[in-house]
N, C-alpha and C. Protein backbone atom coordinates (compact mmCIF):
# COMPACT_ATOMS: atom_id res chain seq x y z
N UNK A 1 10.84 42.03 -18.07
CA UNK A 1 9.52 42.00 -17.49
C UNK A 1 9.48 40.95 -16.39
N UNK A 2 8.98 41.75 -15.00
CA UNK A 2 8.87 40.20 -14.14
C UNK A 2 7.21 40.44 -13.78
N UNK A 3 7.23 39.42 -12.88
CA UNK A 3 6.26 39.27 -12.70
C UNK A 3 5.65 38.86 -11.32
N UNK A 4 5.16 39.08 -10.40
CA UNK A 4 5.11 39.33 -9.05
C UNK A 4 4.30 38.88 -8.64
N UNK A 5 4.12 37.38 -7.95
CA UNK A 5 2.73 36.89 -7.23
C UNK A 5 2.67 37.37 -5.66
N UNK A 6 1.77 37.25 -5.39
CA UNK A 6 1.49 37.59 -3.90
C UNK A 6 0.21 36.78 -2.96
N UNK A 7 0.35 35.99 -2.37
CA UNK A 7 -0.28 35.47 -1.54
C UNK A 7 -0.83 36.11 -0.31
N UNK A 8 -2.31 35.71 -0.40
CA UNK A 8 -2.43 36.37 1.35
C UNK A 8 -1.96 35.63 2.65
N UNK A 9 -1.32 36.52 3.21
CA UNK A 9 -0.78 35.90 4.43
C UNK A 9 -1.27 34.38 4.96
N UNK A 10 -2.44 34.67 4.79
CA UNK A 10 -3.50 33.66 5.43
C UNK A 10 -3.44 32.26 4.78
N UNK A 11 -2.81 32.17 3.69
CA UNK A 11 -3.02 31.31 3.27
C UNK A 11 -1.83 30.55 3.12
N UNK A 12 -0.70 31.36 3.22
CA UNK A 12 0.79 31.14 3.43
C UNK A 12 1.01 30.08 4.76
N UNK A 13 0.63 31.17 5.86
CA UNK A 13 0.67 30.33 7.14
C UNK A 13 -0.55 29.00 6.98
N UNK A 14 -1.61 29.15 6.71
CA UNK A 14 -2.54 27.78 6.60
C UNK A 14 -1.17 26.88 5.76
N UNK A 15 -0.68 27.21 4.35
CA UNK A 15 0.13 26.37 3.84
C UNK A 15 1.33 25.53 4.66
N UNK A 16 2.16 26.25 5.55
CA UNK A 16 2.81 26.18 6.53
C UNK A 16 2.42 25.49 7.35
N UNK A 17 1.57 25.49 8.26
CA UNK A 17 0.61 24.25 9.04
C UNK A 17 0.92 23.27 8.66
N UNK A 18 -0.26 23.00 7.75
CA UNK A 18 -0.34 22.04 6.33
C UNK A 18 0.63 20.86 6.46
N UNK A 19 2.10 21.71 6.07
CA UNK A 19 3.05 21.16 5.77
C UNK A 19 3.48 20.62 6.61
N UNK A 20 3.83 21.27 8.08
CA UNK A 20 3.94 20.88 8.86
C UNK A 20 3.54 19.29 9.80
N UNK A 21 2.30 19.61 9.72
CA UNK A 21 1.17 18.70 10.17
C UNK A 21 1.65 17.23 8.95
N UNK A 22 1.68 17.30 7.77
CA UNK A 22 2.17 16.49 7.00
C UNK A 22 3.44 15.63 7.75
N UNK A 23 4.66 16.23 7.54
CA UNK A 23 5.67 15.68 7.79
C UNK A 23 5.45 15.17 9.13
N UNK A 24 4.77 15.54 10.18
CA UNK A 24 5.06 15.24 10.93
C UNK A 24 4.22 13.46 11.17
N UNK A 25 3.33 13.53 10.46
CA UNK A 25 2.75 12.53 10.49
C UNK A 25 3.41 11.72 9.47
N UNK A 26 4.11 11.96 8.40
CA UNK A 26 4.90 11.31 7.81
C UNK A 26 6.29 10.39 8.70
N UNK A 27 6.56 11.54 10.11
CA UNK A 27 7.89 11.07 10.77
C UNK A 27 7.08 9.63 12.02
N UNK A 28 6.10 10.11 12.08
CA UNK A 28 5.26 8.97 13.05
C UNK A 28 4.98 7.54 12.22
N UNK A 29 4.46 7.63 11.29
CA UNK A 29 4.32 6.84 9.97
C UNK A 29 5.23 5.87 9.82
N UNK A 30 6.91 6.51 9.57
CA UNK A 30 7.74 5.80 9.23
C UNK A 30 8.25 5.72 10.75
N UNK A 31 8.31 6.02 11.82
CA UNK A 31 8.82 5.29 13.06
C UNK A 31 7.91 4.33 13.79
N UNK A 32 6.93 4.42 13.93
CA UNK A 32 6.24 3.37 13.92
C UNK A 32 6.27 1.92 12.98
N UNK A 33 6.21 2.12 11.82
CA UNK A 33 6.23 1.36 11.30
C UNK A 33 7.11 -0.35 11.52
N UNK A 34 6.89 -1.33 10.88
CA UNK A 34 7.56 -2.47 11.31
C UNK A 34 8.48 -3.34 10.14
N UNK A 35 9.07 -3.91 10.40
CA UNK A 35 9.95 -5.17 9.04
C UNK A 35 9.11 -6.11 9.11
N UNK A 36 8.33 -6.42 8.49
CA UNK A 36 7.65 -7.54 8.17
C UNK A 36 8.81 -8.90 8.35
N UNK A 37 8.61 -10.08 8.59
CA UNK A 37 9.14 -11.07 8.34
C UNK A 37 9.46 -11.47 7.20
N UNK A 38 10.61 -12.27 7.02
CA UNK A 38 10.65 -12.15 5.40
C UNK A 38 9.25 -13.91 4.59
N UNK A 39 9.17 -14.55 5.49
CA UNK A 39 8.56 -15.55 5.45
C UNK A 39 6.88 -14.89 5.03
N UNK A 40 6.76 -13.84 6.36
CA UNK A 40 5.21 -13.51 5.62
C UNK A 40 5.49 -12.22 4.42
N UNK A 41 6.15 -11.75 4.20
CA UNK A 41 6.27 -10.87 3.09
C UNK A 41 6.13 -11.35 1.97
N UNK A 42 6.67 -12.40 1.91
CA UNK A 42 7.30 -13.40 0.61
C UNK A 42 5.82 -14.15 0.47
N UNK A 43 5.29 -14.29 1.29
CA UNK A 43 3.78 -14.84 0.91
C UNK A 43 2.92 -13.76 0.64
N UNK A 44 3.48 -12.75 1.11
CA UNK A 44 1.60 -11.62 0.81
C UNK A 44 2.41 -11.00 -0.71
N UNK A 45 3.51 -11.27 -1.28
CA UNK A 45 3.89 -10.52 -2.18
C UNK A 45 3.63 -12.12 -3.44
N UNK A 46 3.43 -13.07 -2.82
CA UNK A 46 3.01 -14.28 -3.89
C UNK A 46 1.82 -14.36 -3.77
N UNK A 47 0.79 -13.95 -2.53
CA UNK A 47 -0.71 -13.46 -2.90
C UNK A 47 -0.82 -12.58 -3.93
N UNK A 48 -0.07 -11.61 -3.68
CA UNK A 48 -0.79 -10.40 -4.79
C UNK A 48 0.22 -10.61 -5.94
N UNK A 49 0.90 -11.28 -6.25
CA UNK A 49 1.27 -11.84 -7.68
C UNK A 49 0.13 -12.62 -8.57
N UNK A 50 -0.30 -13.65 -7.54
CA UNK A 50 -1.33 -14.25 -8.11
C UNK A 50 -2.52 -13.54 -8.32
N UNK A 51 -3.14 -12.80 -7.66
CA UNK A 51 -4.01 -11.99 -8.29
C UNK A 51 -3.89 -11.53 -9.04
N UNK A 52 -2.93 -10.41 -9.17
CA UNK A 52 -2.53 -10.08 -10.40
C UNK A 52 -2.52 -10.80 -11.92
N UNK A 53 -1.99 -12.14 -11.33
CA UNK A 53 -1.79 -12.94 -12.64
C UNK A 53 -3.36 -12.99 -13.47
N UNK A 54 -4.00 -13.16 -12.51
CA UNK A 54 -5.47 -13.81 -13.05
C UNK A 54 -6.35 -12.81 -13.24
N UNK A 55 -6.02 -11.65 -12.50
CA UNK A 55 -6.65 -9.94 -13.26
C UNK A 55 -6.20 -9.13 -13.77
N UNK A 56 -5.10 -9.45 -14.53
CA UNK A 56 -4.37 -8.76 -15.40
C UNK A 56 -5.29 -8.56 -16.62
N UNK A 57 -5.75 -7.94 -17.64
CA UNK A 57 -6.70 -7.69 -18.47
C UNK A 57 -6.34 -6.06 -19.04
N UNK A 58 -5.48 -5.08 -18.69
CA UNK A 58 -5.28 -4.11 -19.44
C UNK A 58 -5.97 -3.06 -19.37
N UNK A 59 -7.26 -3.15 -17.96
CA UNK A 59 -8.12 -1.92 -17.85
C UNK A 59 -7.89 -1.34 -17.15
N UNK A 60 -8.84 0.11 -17.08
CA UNK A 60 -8.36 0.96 -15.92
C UNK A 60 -8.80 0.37 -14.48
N UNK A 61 -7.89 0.72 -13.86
CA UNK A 61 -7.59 0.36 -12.19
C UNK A 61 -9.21 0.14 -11.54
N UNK A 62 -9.40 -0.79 -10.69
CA UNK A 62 -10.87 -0.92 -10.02
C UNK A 62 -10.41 -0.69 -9.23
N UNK A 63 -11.84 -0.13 -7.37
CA UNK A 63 -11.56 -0.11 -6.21
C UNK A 63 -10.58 -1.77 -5.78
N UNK A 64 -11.19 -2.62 -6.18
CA UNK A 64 -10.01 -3.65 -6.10
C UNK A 64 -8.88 -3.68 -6.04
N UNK A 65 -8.32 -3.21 -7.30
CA UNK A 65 -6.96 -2.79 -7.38
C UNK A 65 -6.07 -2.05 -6.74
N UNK A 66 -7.02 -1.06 -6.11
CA UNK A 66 -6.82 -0.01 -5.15
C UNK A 66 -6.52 -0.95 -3.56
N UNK A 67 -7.67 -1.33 -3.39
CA UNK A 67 -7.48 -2.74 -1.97
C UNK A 67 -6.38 -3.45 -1.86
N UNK A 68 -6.49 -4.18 -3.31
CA UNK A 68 -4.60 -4.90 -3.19
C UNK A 68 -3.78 -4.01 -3.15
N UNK A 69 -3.46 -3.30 -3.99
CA UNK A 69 -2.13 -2.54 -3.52
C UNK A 69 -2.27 -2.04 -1.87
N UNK A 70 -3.22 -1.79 -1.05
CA UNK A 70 -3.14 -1.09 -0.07
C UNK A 70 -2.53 -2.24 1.13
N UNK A 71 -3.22 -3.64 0.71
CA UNK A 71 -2.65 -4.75 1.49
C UNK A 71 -1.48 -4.85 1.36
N UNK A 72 -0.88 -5.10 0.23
CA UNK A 72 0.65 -4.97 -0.05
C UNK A 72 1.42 -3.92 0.67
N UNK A 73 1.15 -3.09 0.90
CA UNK A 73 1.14 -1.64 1.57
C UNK A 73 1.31 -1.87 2.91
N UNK A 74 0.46 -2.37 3.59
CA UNK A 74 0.41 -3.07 5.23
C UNK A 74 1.28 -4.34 5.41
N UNK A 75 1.27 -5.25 3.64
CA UNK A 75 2.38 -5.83 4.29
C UNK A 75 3.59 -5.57 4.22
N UNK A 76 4.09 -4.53 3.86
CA UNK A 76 5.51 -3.81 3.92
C UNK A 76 6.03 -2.81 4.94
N UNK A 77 4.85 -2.15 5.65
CA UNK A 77 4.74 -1.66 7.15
C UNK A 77 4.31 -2.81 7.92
N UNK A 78 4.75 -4.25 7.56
CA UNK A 78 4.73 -4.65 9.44
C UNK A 78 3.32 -5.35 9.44
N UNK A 79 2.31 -5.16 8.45
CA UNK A 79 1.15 -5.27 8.87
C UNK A 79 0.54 -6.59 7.95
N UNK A 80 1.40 -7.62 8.57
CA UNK A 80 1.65 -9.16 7.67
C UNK A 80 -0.06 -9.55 7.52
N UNK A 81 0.12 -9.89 8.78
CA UNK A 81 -1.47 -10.43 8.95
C UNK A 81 -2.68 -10.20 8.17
N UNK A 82 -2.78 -8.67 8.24
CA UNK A 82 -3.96 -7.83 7.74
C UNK A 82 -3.72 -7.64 6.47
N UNK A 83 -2.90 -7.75 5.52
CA UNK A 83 -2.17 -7.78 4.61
C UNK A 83 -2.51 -9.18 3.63
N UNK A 84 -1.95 -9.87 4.38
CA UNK A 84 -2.58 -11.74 3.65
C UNK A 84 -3.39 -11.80 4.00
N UNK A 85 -4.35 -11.50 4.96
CA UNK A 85 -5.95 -12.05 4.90
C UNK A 85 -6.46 -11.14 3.70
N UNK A 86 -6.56 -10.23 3.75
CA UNK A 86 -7.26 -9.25 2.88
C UNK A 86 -7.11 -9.88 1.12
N UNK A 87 -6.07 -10.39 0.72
CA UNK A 87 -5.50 -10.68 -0.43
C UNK A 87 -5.63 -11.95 -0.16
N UNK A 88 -5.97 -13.10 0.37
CA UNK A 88 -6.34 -14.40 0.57
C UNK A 88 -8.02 -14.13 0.38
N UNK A 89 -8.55 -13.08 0.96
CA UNK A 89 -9.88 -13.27 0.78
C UNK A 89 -10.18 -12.54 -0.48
N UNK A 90 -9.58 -11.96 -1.09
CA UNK A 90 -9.47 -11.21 -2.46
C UNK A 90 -9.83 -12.66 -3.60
N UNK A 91 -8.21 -13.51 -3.22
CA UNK A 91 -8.49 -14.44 -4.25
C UNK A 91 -9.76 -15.48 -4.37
N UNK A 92 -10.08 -15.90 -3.01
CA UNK A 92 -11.17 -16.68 -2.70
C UNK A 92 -12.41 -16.40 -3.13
N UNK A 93 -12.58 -15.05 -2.69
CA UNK A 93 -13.89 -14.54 -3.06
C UNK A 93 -14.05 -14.06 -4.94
N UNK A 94 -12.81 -14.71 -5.37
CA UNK A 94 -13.28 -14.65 -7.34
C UNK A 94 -13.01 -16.15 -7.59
N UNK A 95 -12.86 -16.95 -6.37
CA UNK A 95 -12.48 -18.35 -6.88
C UNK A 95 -11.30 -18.64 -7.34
N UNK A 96 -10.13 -18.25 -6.98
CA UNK A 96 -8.25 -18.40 -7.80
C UNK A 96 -8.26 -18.79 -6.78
N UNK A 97 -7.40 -20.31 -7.66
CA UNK A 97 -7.13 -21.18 -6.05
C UNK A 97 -5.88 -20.45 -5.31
N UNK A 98 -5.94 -20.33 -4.02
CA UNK A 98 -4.28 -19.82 -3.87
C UNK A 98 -3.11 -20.93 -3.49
N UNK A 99 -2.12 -20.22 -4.04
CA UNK A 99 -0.89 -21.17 -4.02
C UNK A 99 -0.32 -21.06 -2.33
N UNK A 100 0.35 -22.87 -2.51
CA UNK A 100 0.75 -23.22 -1.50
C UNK A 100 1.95 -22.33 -0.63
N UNK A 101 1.57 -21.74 0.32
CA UNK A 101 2.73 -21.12 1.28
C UNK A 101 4.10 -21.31 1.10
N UNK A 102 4.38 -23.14 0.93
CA UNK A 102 5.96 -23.42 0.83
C UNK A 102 6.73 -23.15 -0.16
N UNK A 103 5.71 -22.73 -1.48
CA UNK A 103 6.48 -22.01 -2.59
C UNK A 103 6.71 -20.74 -2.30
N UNK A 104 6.12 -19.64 -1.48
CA UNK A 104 6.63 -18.59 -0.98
C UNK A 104 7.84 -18.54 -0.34
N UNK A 105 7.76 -19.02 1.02
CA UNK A 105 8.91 -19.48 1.87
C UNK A 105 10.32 -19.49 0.91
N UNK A 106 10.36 -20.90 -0.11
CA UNK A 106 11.44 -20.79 -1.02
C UNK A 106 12.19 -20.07 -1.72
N UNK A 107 11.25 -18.62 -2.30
CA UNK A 107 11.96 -17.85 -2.82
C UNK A 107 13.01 -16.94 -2.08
């Protein structure tokens, strides 16, 4: 016994697009993109450690959580700056003191 799906055309080629349009913005995405420094990486990845540390609690994910990871995100495309402010003003604005830069640097 088989069994035989069939799609309408229409929706094949829309799929095709789609896909298209995807990757291709996927190939812009990753050529564009930048190497972060390892100096500011190493700090926006000891920002969002420390947050972490101090909102760790075991619940489901907040828009917060969603924000940090996305900074972390920018700072791994290149996007140092926008990356540690966002997660500097993360910690500030719950009051976690943030740690000193030169312990970043070190690792």
């Amino acid at each position: 016994m088989s069994i035989k799906l069939t799609l309408p055309r229409s929706n094949l080629i829309a799929a095709t697009a789609l896909s298209a349009v995807l990757t291709a913005l996927a190939c812009i995405a990753t050529a564009s993109a930048q190497t972060a420094p390892k100096g500011d990486m190493a700090r926006c990845q000891q920002l969002f450690s420390q947050r972490a540390h101090y909102h760790a609690n075991g619940s489901e994910p907040t828009g917060q959580d969603v924000a940090a990871e996305m900074a972390l995100k920018d700072c791994r495309e290149g996007r140092t700056e926008a990356g540690i402010a966002t997660l500097a003003g993360m910690l500030k604005g719950r009051g976690i003191p943030l740690p000193q830069p030169e312990a970043a640097q070190s690792r």
